[in-house]
Protein backbone atom coordinates (compact mmCIF):
# COMPACT_ATOMS: atom_id res chain seq x y z
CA UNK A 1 -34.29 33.29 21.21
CA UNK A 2 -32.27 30.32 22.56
CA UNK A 3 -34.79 28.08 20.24
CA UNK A 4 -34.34 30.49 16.94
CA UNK A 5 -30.56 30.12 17.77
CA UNK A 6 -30.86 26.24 17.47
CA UNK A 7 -32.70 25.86 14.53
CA UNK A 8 -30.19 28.27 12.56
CA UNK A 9 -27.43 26.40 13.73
CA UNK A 10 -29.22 22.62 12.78
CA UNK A 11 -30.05 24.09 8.94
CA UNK A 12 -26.35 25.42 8.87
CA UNK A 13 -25.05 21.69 9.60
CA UNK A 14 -27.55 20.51 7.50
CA UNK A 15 -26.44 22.85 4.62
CA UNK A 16 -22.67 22.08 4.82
CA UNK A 17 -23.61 18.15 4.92
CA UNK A 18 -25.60 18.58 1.71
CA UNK A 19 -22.62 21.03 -0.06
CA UNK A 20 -20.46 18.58 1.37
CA UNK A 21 -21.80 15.58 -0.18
CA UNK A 22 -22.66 17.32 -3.32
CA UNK A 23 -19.14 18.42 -3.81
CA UNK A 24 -17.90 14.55 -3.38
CA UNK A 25 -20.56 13.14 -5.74
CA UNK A 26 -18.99 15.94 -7.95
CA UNK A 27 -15.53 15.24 -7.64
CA UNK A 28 -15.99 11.32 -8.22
CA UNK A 29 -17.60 12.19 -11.46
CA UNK A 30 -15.29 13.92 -12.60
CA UNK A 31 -12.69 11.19 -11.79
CA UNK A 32 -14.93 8.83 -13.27
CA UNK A 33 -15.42 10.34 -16.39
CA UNK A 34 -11.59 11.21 -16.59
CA UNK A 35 -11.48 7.23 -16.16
CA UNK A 36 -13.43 6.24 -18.92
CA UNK A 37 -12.02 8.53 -21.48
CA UNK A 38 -8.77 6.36 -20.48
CA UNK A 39 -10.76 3.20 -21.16
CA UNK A 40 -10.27 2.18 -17.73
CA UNK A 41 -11.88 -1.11 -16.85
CA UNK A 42 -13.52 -0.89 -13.25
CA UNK A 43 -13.31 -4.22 -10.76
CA UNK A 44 -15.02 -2.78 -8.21
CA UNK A 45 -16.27 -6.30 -7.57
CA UNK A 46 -12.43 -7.18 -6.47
CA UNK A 47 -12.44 -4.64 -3.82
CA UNK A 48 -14.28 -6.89 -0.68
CA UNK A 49 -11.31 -9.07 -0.70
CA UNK A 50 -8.72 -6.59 0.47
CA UNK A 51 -11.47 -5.08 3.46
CA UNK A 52 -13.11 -8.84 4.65
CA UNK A 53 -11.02 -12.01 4.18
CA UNK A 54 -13.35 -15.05 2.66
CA UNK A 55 -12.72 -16.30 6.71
CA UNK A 56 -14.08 -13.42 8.25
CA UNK A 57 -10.98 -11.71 9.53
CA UNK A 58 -10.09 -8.72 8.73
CA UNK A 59 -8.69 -7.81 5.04
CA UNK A 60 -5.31 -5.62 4.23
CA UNK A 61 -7.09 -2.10 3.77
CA UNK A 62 -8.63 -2.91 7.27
CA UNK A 63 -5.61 -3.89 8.70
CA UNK A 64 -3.82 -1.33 8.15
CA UNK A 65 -6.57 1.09 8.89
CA UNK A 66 -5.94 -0.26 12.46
CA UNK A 67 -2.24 0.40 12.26
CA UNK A 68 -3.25 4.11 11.21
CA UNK A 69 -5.53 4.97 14.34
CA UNK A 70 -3.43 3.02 16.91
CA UNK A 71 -0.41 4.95 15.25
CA UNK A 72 -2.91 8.41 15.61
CA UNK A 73 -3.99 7.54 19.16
CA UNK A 74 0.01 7.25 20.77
CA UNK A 75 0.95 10.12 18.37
CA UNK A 76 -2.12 12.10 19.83
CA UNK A 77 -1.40 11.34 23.58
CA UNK A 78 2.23 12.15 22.68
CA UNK A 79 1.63 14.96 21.29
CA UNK A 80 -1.02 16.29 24.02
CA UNK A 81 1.82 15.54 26.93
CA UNK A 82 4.59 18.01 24.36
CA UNK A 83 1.99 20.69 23.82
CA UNK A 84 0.57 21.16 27.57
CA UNK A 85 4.39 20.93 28.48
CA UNK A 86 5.72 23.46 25.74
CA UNK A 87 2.81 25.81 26.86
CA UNK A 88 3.49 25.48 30.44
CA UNK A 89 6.98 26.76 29.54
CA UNK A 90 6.46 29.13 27.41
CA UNK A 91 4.51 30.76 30.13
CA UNK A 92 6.94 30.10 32.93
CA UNK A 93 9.45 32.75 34.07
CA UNK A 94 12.21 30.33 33.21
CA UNK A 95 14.28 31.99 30.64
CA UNK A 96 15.86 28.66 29.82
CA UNK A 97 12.60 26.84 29.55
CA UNK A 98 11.42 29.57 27.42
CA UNK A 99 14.20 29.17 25.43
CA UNK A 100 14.01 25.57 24.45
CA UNK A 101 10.22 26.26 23.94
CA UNK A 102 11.14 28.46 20.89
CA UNK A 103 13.46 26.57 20.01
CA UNK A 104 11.27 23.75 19.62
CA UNK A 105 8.73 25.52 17.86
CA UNK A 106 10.55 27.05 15.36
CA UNK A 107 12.58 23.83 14.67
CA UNK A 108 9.39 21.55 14.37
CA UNK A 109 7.28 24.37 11.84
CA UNK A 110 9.69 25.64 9.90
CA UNK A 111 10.87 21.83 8.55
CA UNK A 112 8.53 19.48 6.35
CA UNK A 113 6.87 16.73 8.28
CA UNK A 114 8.43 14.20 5.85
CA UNK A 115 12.16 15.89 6.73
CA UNK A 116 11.93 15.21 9.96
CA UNK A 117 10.63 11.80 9.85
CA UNK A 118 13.77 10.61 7.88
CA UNK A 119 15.67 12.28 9.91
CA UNK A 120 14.41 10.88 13.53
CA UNK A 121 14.10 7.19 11.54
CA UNK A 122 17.83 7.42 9.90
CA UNK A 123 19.49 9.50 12.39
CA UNK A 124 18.06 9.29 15.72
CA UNK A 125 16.39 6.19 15.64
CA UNK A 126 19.72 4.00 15.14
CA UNK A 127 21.58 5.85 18.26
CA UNK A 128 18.56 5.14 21.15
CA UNK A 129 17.89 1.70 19.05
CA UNK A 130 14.53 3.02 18.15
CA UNK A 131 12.07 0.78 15.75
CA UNK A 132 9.69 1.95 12.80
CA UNK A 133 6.81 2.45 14.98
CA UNK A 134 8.33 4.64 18.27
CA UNK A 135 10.29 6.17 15.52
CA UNK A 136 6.93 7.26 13.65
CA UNK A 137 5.19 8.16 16.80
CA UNK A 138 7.91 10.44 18.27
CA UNK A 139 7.67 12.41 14.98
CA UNK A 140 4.22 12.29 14.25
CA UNK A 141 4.14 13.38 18.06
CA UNK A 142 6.86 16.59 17.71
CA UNK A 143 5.05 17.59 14.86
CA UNK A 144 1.37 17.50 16.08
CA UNK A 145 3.02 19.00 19.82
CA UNK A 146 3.98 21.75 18.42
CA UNK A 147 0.60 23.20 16.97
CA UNK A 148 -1.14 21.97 19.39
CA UNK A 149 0.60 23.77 22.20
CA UNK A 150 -0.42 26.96 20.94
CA UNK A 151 -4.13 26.06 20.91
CA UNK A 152 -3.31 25.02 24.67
CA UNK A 153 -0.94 28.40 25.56
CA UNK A 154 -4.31 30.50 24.03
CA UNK A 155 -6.38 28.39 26.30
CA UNK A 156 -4.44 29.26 29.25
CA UNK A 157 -4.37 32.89 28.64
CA UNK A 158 -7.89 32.93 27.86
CA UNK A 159 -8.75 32.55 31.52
CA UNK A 160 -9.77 35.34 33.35
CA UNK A 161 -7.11 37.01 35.50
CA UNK A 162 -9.72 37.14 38.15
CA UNK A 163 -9.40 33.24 38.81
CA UNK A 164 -5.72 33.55 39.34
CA UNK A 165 -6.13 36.49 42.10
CA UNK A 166 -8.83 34.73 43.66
CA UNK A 167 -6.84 31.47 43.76
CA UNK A 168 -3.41 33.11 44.98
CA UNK A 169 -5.25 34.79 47.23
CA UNK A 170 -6.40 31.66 49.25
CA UNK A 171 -2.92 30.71 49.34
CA UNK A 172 -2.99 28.02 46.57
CA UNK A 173 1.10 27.77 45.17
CA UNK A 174 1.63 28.71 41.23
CA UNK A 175 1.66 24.91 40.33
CA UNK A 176 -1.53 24.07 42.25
CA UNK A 177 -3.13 26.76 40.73
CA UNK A 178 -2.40 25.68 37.57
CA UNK A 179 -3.39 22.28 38.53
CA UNK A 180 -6.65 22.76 40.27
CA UNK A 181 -8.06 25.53 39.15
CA UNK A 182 -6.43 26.93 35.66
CA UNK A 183 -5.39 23.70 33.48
CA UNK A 184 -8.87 21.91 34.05
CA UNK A 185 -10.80 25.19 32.65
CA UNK A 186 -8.25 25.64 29.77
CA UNK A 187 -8.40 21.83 29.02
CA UNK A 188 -12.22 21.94 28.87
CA UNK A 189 -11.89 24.96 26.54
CA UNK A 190 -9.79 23.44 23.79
CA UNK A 191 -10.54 19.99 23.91
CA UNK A 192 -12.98 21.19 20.69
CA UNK A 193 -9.86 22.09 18.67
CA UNK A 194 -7.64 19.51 20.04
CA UNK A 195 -9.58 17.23 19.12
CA UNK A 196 -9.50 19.20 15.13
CA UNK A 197 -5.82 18.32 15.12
CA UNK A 198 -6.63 14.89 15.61
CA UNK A 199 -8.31 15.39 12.07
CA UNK A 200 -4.55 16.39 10.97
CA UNK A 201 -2.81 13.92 12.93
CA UNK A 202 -4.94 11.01 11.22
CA UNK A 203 -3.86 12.41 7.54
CA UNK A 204 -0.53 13.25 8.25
CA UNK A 205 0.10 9.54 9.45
CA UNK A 206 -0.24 8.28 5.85
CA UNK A 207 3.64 10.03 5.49
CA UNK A 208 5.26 6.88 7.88
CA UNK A 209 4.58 4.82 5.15
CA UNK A 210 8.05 6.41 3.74
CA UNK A 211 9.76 4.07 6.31
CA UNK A 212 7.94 1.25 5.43
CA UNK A 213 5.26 1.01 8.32
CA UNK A 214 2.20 -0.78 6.72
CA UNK A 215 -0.48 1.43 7.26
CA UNK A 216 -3.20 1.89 5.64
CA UNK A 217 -1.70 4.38 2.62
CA UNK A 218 1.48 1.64 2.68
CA UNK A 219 -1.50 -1.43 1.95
CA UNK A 220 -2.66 0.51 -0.59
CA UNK A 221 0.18 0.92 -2.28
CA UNK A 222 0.90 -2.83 -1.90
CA UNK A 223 -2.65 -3.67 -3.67
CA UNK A 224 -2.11 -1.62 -5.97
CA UNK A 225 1.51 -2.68 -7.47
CA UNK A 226 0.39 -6.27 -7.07
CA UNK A 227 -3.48 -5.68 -9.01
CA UNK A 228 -3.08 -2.60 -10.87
CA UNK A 229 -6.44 -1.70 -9.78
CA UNK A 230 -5.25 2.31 -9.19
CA UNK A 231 -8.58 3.62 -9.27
CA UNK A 232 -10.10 1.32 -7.03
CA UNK A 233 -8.20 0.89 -4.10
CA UNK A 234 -7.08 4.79 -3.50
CA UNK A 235 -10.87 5.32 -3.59
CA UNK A 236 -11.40 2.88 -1.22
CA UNK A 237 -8.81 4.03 0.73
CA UNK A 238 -9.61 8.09 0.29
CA UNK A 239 -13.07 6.51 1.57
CA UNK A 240 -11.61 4.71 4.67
CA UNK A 241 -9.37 8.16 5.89
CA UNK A 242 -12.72 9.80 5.40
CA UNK A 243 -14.69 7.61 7.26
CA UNK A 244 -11.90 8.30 9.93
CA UNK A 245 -11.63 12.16 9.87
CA UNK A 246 -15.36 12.61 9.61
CA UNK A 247 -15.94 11.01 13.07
CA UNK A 248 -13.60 13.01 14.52
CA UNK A 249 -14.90 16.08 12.86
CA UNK A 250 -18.79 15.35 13.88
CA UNK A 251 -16.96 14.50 17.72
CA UNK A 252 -15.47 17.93 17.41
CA UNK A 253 -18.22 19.46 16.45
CA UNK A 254 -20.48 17.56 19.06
CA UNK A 255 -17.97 19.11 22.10
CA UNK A 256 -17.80 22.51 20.68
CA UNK A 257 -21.45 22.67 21.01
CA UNK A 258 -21.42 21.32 24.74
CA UNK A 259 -18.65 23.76 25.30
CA UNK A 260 -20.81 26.82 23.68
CA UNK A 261 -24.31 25.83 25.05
CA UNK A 262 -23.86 26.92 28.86
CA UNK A 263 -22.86 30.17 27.34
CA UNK A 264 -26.33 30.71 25.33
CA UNK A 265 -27.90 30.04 28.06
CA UNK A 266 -26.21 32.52 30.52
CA UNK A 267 -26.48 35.00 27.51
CA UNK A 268 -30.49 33.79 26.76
CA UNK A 269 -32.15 32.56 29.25
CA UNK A 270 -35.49 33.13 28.19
């Protein structure tokens, strides 16, 4: 049963890769044809230059590529630390801290990304003396935090009252239950979706180009107005985010499976 149960799940991967890749061969065709109905003359040959300098180092597109996931990764830990702290107070029995949880919440998604960004860069920013970067992390950070604490919250409540009784009983405190017993089985639980909003994190990054932060959707646009080569680069940089949201994905994927493997077994273990 356990080996039936594998093979499905292999051809269903291997299905959505092929739809997957049959869909993008699909869509550039399209574009392409679109393209040359326009007359549009293709310099694909152009492109190397802007991802490997003649010297070896590292061309614009992969520069700011670099910018983009060092951006993601601070966003991502920044955003981890607001979530597991939102959740934690959401399920306190601090009315205040319950309070500012909502408040939080609602503020952060019910207002556009893009909003808020202006608004932490021109407002906020200039009264702490805060710089384009730690002013694009904190947002990209309140924004991600705020989804992601609910995936954490669910994770918490997902545990089985049983391990809090048993826990309490041996005389462990509230926060060391939470510390030693409840947090690390709620962390291993949605590390498979946290890791998903990573995916988001990565494209929602390409908006702090707005306050001129050269990532890799502000080098694009850079190329672009200096080579007119449209086409070209926003492929090659629609192929770079890709490259960058499909490893997450697979990694995703890859953990979910770990996560959901111990459970076949219990369930099969013929």
């Amino acid at each position: 049963m356990v080996y039936s149960s594998i093979c499905a799940t292999i051809r269903h991967h291997w299905l959505a890769i092929i739809a997957y890749l049959l869909t993008m061969i699909a869509l550039a065709f399209v574009i392409w044809q679109g393209a040359e109905n326009m007359g549009y003359n293709w310099q694909w040959f152009r492109i190397p230059r802007y991802l490997l300098l003649p010297d070896g180092r590292p061309g614009p597109l992969v520069q700011g590529a670099a910018i983009t996931l060092w951006i993601s990764a601070l966003s991502f830990v920044g955003a981890t630390v607001l979530a597991l702290t939102t959740a934690l107070l959401r399920l306190s029995n601090s009315i205040v801290g319950q309070i500012l949880a909502r408040a939080y919440l609602e503020l952060i998604r019910n207002t556009p990304l893009l909003v808020q960004i202006f608004f932490i860069y021109f407002v906020i920013a200039p009264m702490i003396d805060l710089g384009r970067m730690p002013a694009a992390i904190l947002s990209l950070s309140l924004f991600e935090g705020a989804y992601a604490s609910e995936i954490i919250r669910a994770g918490i409540l997902g545990i089985p009252k049983g391990q809090w009784e048993g826990a309490l009983s041996l005389g462990l405190s509230k926060a060391a239950v939470y510390r030693q017993v409840i947090l690390p089985q709620a962390l291993r639980r949605v590390l498979p979706p946290l890791v998903s909003q990573g995916v988001s994190l990565i494209k929602d990054s390409a908006l702090v180009s707005t306050i001129a932060i050269f990532d890799l959707t502000m080098r694009g646009q850079a190329i672009v107005a200096e080579t007119f080569l449209s086409f070209e680069i926003w492929f090659t940089v629609a192929a770079i985010y890709l490259l960058l949201t499909t490893s997450l994905s697979l990694l995703s994927t890859k953990l979910d499976q770990q996560h959901q493997q111990p459970c076949k077994e219990t369930i099969c273990p013929d």
